[in-house]
PDB file of N, CA and C in Angstrom:
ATOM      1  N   UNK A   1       0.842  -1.177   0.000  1.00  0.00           N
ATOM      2  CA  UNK A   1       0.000   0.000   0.000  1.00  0.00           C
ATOM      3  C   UNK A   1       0.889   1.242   0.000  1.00  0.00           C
ATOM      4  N   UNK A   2       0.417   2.315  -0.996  1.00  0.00           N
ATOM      5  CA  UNK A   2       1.025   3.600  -0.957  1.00  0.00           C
ATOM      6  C   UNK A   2       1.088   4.505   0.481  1.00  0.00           C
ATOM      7  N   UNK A   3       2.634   5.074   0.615  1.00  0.00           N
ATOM      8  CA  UNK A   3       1.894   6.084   1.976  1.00  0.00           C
ATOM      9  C   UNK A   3       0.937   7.116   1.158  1.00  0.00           C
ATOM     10  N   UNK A   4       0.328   7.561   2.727  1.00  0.00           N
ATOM     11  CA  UNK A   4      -0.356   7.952   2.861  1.00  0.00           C
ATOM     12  C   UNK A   4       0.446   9.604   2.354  1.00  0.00           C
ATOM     13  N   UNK A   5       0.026  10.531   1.295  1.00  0.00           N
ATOM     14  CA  UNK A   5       0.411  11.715   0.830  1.00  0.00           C
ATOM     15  C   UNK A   5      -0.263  12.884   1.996  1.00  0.00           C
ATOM     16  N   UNK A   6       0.683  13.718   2.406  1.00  0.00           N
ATOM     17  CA  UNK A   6       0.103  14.788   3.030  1.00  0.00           C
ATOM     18  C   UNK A   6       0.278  15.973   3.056  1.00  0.00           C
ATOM     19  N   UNK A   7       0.286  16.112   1.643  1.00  0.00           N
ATOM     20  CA  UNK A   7       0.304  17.386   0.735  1.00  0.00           C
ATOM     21  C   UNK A   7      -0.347  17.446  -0.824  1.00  0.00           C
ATOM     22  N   UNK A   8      -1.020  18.139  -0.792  1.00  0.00           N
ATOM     23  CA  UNK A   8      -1.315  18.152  -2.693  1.00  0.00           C
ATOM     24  C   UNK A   8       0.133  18.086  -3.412  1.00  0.00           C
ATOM     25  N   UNK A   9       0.015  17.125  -3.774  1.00  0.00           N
ATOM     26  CA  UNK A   9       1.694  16.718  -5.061  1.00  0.00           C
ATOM     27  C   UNK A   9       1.615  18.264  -6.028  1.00  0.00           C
ATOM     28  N   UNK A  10       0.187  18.897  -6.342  1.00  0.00           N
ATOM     29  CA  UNK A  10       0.024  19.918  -7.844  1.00  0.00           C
ATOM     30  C   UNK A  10       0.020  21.085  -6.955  1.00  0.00           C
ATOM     31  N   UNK A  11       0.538  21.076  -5.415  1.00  0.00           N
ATOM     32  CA  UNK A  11       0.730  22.902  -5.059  1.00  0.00           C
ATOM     33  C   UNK A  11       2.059  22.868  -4.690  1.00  0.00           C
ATOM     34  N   UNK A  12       3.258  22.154  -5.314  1.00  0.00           N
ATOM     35  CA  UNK A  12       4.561  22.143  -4.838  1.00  0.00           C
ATOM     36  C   UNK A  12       5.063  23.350  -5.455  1.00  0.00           C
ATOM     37  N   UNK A  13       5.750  24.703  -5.512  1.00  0.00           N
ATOM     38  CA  UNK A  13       6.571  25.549  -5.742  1.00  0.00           C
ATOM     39  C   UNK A  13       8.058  25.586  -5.101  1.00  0.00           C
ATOM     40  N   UNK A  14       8.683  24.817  -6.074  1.00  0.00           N
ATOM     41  CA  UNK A  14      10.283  25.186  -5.787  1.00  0.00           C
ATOM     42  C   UNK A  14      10.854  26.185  -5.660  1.00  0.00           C
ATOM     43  N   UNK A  15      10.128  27.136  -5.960  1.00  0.00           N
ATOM     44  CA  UNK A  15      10.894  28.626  -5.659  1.00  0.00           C
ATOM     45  C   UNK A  15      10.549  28.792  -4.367  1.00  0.00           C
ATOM     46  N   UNK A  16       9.975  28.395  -3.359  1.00  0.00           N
ATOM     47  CA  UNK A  16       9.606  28.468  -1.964  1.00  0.00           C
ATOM     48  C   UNK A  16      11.188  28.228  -0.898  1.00  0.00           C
ATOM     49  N   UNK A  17      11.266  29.002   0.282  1.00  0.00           N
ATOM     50  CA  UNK A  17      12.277  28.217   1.267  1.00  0.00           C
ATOM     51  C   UNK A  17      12.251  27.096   1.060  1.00  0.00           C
ATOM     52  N   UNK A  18      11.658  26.103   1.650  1.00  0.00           N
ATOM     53  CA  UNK A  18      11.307  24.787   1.882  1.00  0.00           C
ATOM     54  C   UNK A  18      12.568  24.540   1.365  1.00  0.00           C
ATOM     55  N   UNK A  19      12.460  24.674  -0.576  1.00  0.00           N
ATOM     56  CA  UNK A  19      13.525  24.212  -0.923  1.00  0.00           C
ATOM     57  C   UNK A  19      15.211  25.280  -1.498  1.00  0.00           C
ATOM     58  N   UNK A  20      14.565  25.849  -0.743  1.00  0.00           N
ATOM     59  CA  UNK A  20      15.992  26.521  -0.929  1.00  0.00           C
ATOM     60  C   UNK A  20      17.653  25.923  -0.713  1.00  0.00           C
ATOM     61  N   UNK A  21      17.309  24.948   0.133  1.00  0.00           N
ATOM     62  CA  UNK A  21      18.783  24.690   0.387  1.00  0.00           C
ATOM     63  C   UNK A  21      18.929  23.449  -0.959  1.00  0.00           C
ATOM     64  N   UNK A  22      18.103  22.889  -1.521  1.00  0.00           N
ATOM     65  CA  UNK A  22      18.347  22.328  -2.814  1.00  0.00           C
ATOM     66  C   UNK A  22      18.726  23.081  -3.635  1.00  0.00           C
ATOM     67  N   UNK A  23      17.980  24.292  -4.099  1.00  0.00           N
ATOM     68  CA  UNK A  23      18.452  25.096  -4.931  1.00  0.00           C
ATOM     69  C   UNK A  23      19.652  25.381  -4.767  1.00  0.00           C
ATOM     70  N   UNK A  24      20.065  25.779  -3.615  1.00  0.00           N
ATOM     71  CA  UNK A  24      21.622  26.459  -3.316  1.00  0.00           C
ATOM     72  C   UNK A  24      22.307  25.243  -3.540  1.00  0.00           C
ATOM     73  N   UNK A  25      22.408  24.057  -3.164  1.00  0.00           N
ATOM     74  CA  UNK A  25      23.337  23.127  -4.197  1.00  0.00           C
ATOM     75  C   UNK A  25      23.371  23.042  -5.070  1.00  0.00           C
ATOM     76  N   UNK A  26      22.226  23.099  -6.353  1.00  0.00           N
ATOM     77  CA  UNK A  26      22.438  22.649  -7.245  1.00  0.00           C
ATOM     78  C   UNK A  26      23.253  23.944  -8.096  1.00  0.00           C
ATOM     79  N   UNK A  27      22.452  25.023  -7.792  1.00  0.00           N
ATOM     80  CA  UNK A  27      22.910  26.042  -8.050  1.00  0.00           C
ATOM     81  C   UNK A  27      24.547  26.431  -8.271  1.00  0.00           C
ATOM     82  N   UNK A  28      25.189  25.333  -6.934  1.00  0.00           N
ATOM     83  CA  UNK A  28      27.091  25.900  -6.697  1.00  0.00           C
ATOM     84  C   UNK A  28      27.578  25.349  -7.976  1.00  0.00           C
ATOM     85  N   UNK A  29      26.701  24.286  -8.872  1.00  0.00           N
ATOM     86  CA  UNK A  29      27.628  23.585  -9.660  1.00  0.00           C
ATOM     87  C   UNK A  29      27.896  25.017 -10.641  1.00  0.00           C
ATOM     88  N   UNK A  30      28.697  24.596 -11.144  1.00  0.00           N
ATOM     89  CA  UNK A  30      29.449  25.720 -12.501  1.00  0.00           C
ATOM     90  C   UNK A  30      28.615  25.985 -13.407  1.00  0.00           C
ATOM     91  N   UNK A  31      28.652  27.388 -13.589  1.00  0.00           N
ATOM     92  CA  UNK A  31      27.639  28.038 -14.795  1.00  0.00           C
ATOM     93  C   UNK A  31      25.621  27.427 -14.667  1.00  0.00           C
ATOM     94  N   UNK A  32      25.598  27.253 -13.479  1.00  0.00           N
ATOM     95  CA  UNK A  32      24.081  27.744 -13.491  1.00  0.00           C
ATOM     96  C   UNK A  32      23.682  27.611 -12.035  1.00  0.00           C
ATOM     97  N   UNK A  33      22.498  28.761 -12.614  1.00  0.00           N
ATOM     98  CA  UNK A  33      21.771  29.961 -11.623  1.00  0.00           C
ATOM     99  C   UNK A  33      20.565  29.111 -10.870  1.00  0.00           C
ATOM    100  N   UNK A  34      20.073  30.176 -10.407  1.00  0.00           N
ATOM    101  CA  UNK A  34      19.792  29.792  -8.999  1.00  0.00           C
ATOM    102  C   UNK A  34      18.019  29.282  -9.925  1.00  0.00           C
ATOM    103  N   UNK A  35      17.546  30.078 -11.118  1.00  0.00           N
ATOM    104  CA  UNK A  35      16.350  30.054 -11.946  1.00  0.00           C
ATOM    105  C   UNK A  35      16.655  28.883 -12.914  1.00  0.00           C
ATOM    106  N   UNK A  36      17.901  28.078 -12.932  1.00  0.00           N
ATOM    107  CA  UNK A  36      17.699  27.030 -13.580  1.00  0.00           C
ATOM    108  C   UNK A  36      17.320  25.530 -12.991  1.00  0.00           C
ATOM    109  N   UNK A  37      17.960  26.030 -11.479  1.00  0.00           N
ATOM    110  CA  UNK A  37      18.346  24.831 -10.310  1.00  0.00           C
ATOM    111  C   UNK A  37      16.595  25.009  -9.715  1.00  0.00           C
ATOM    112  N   UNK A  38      16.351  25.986 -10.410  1.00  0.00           N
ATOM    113  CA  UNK A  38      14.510  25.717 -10.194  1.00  0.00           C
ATOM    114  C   UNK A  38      13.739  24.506 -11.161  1.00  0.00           C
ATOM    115  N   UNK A  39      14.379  24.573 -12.184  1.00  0.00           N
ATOM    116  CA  UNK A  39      14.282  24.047 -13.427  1.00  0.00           C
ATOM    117  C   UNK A  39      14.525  22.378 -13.071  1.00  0.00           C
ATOM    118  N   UNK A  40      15.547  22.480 -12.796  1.00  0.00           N
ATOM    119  CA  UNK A  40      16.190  20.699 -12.666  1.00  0.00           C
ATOM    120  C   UNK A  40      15.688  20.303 -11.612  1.00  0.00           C
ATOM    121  N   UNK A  41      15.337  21.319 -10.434  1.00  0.00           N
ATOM    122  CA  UNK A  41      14.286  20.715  -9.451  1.00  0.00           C
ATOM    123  C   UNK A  41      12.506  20.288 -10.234  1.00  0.00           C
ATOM    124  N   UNK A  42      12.097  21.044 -11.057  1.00  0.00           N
ATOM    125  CA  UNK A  42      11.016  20.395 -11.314  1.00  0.00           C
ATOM    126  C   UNK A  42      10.982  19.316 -12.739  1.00  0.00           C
ATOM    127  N   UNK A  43      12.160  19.354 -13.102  1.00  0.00           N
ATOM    128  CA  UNK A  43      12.615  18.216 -14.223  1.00  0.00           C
ATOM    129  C   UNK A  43      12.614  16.786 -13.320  1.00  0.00           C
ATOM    130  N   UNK A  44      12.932  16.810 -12.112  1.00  0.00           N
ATOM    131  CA  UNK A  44      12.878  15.453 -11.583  1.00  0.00           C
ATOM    132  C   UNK A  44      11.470  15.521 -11.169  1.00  0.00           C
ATOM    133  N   UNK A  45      11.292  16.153 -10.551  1.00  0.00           N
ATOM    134  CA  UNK A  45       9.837  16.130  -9.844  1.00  0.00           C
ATOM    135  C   UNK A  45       8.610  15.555 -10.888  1.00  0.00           C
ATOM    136  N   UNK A  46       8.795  15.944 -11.915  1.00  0.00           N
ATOM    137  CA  UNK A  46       7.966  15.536 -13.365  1.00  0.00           C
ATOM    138  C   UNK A  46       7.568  14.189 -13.568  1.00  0.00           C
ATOM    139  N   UNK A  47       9.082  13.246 -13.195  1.00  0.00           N
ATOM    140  CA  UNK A  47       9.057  12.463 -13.500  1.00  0.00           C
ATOM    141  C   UNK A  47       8.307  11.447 -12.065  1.00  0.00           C
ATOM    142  N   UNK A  48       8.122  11.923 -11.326  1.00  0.00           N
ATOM    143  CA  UNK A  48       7.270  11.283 -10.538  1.00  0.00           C
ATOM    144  C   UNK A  48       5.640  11.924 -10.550  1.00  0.00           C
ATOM    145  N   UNK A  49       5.656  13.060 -10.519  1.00  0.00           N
ATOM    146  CA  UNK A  49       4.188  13.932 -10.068  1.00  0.00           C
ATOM    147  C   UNK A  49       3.093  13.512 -10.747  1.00  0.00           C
ATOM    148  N   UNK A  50       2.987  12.498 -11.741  1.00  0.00           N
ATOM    149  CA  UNK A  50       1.670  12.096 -12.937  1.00  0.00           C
ATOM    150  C   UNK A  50       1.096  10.880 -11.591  1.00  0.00           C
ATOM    151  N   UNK A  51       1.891  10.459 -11.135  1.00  0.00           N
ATOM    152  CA  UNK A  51       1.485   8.731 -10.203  1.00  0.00           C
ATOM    153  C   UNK A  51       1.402   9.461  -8.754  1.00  0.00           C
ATOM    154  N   UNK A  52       2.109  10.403  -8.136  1.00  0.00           N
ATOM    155  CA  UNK A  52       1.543  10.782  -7.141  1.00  0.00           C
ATOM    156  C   UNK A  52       0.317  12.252  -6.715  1.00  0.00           C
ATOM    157  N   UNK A  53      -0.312  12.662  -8.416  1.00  0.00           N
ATOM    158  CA  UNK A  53      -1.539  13.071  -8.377  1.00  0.00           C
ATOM    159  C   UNK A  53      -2.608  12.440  -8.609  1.00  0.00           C
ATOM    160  N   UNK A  54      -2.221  11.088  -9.397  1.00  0.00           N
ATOM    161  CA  UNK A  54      -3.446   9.953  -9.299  1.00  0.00           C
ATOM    162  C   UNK A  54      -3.523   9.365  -7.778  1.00  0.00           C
ATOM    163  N   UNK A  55      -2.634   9.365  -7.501  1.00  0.00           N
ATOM    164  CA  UNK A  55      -2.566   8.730  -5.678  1.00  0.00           C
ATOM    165  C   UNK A  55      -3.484   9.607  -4.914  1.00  0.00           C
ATOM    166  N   UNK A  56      -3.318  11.127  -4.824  1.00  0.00           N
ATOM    167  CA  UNK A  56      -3.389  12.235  -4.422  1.00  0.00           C
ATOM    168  C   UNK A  56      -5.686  12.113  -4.761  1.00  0.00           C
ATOM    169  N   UNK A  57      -5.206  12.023  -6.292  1.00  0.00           N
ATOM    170  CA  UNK A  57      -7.010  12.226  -6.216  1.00  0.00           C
ATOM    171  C   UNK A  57      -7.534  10.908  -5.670  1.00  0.00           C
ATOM    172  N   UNK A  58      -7.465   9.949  -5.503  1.00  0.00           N
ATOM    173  CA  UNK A  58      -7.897   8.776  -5.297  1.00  0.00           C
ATOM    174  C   UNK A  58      -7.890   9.128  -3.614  1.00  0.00           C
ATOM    175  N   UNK A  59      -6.624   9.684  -3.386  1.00  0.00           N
ATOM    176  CA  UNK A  59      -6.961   9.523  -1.955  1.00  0.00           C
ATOM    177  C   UNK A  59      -8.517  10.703  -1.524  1.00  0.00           C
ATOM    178  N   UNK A  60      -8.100  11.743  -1.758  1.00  0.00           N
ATOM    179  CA  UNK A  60      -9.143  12.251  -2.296  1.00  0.00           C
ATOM    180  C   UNK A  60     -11.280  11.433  -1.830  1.00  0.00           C
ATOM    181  N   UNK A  61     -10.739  11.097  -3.161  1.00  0.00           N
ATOM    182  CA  UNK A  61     -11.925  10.221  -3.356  1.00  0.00           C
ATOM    183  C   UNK A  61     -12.572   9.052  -2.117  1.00  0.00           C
ATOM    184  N   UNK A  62     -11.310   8.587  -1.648  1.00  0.00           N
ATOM    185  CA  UNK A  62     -11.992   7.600  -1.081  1.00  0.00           C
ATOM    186  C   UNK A  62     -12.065   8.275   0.582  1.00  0.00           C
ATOM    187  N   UNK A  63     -11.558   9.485   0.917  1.00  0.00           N
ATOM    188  CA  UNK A  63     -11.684  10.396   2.397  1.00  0.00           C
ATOM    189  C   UNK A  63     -13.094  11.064   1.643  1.00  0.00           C
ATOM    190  N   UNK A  64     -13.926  11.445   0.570  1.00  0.00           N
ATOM    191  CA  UNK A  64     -15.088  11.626   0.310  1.00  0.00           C
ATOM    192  C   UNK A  64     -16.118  10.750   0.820  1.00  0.00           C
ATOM    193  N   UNK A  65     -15.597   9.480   0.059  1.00  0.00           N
ATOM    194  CA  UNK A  65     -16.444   8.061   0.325  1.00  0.00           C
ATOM    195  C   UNK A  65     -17.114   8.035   1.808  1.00  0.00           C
ATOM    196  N   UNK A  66     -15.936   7.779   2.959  1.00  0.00           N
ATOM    197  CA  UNK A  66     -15.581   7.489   3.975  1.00  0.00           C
ATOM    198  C   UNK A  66     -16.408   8.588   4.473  1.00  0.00           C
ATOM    199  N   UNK A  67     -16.588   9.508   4.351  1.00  0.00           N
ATOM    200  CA  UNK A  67     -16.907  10.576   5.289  1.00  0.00           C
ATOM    201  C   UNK A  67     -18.482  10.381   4.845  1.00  0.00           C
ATOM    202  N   UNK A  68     -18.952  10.310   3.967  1.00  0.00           N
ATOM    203  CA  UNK A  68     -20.029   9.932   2.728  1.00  0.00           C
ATOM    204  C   UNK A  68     -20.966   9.079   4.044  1.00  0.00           C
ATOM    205  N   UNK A  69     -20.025   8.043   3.812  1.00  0.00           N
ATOM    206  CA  UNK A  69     -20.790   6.736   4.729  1.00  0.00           C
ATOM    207  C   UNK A  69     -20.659   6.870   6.123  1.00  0.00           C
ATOM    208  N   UNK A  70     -19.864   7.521   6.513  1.00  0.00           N
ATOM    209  CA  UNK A  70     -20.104   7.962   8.237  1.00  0.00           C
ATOM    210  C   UNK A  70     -21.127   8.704   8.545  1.00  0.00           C
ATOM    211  N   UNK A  71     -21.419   9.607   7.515  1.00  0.00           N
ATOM    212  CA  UNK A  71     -22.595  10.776   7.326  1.00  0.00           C
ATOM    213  C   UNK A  71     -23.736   9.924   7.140  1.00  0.00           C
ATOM    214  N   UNK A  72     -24.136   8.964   6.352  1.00  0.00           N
ATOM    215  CA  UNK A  72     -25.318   8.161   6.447  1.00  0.00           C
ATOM    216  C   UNK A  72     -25.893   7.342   7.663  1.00  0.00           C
ATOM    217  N   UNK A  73     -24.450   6.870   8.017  1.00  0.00           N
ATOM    218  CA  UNK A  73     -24.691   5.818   9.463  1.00  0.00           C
ATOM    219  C   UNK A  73     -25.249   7.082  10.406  1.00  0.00           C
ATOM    220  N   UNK A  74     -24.695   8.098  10.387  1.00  0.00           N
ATOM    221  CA  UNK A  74     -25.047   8.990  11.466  1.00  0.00           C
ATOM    222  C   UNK A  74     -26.531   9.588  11.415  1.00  0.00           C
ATOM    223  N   UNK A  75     -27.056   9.704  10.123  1.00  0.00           N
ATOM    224  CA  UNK A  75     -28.091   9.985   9.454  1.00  0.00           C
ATOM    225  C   UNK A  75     -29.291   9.004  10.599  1.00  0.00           C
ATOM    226  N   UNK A  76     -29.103   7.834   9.837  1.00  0.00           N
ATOM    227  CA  UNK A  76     -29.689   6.661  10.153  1.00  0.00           C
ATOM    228  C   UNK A  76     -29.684   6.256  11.607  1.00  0.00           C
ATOM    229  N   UNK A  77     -28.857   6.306  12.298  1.00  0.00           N
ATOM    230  CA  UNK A  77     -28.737   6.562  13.640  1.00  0.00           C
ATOM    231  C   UNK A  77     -30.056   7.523  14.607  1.00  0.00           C
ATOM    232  N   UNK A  78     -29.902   8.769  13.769  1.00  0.00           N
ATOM    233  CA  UNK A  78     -30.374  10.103  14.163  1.00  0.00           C
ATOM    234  C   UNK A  78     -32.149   9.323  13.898  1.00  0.00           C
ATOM    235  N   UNK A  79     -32.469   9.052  12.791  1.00  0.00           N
ATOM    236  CA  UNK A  79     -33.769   8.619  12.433  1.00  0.00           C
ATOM    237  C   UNK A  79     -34.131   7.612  13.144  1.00  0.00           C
ATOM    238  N   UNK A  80     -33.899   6.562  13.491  1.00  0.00           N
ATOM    239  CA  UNK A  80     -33.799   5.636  14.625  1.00  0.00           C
ATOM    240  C   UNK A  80     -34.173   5.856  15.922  1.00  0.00           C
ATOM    241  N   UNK A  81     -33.639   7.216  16.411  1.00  0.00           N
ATOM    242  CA  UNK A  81     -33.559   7.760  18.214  1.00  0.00           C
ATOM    243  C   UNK A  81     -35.090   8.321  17.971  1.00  0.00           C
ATOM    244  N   UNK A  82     -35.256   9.330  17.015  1.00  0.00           N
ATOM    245  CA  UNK A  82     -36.249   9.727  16.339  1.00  0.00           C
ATOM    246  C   UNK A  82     -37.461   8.834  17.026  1.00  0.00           C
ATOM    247  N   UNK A  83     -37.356   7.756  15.978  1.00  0.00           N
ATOM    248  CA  UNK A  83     -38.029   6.901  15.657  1.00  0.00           C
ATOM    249  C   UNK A  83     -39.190   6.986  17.150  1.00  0.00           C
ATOM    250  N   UNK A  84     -38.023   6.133  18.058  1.00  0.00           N
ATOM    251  CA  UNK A  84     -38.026   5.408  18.740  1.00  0.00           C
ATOM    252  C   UNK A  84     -38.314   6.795  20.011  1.00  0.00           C
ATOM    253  N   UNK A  85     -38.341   7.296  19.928  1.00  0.00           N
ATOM    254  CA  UNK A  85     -38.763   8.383  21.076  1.00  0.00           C
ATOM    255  C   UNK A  85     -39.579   9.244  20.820  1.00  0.00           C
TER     256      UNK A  85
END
C-alpha cells in the first residue's frame, strides 16, 4: 500500500524556502543559476508527479467516500432515536 500523501503533489513551488537549500546546491555547480536549479528541481519532480496526483485524487476520493458513509450511518442513527422516542 502507498503512503499515505500529506500534501497536494500539484501545489509544490520550488521557488519556496522549503527548498531553498536544494536550490543552493544545485545552483554551486558551474555556470548555473539559482532560476535554472529551479528548473532541474522540477525536471525530476515531473518524473514522478503524474502517479503521485493519481494517488493524491484517489486519496481524495476515497476520504469523500468514507466521510459519505459515516454521514449516512449517522443519518440513520439520528432517524432511529427519532423513531423510537
Amino acid at each position: 500500500m502507498p503512503l499515505t500523501l500529506n500534501i497536494d503533489p500539484n501545489l509544490l513551488d520550488f521557488s519556496s524556502d522549503i527548498f531553498a537549500a536544494a536550490r543552493t546546491a544545485i545552483a554551486a555547480a558551474p555556470n548555473t543559476t539559482a532560476e535554472q536549479a529551479i528548473e532541474i528541481l522540477k525536471a525530476g519532480w515531473d518524473a514522478d508527479i503524474a502517479e503521485m496526483k493519481d494517488q493524491w485524487a484517489q486519496q481524495q476520493q476515497e476520504n469523500q467516500e468514507a466521510e459519505e458513509a459515516e454521514q449516512a450511518i449517522r443519518e440513520r442513527k439520528k432517524r432511529r432515536r427519532e423513531k423510537a422516542g
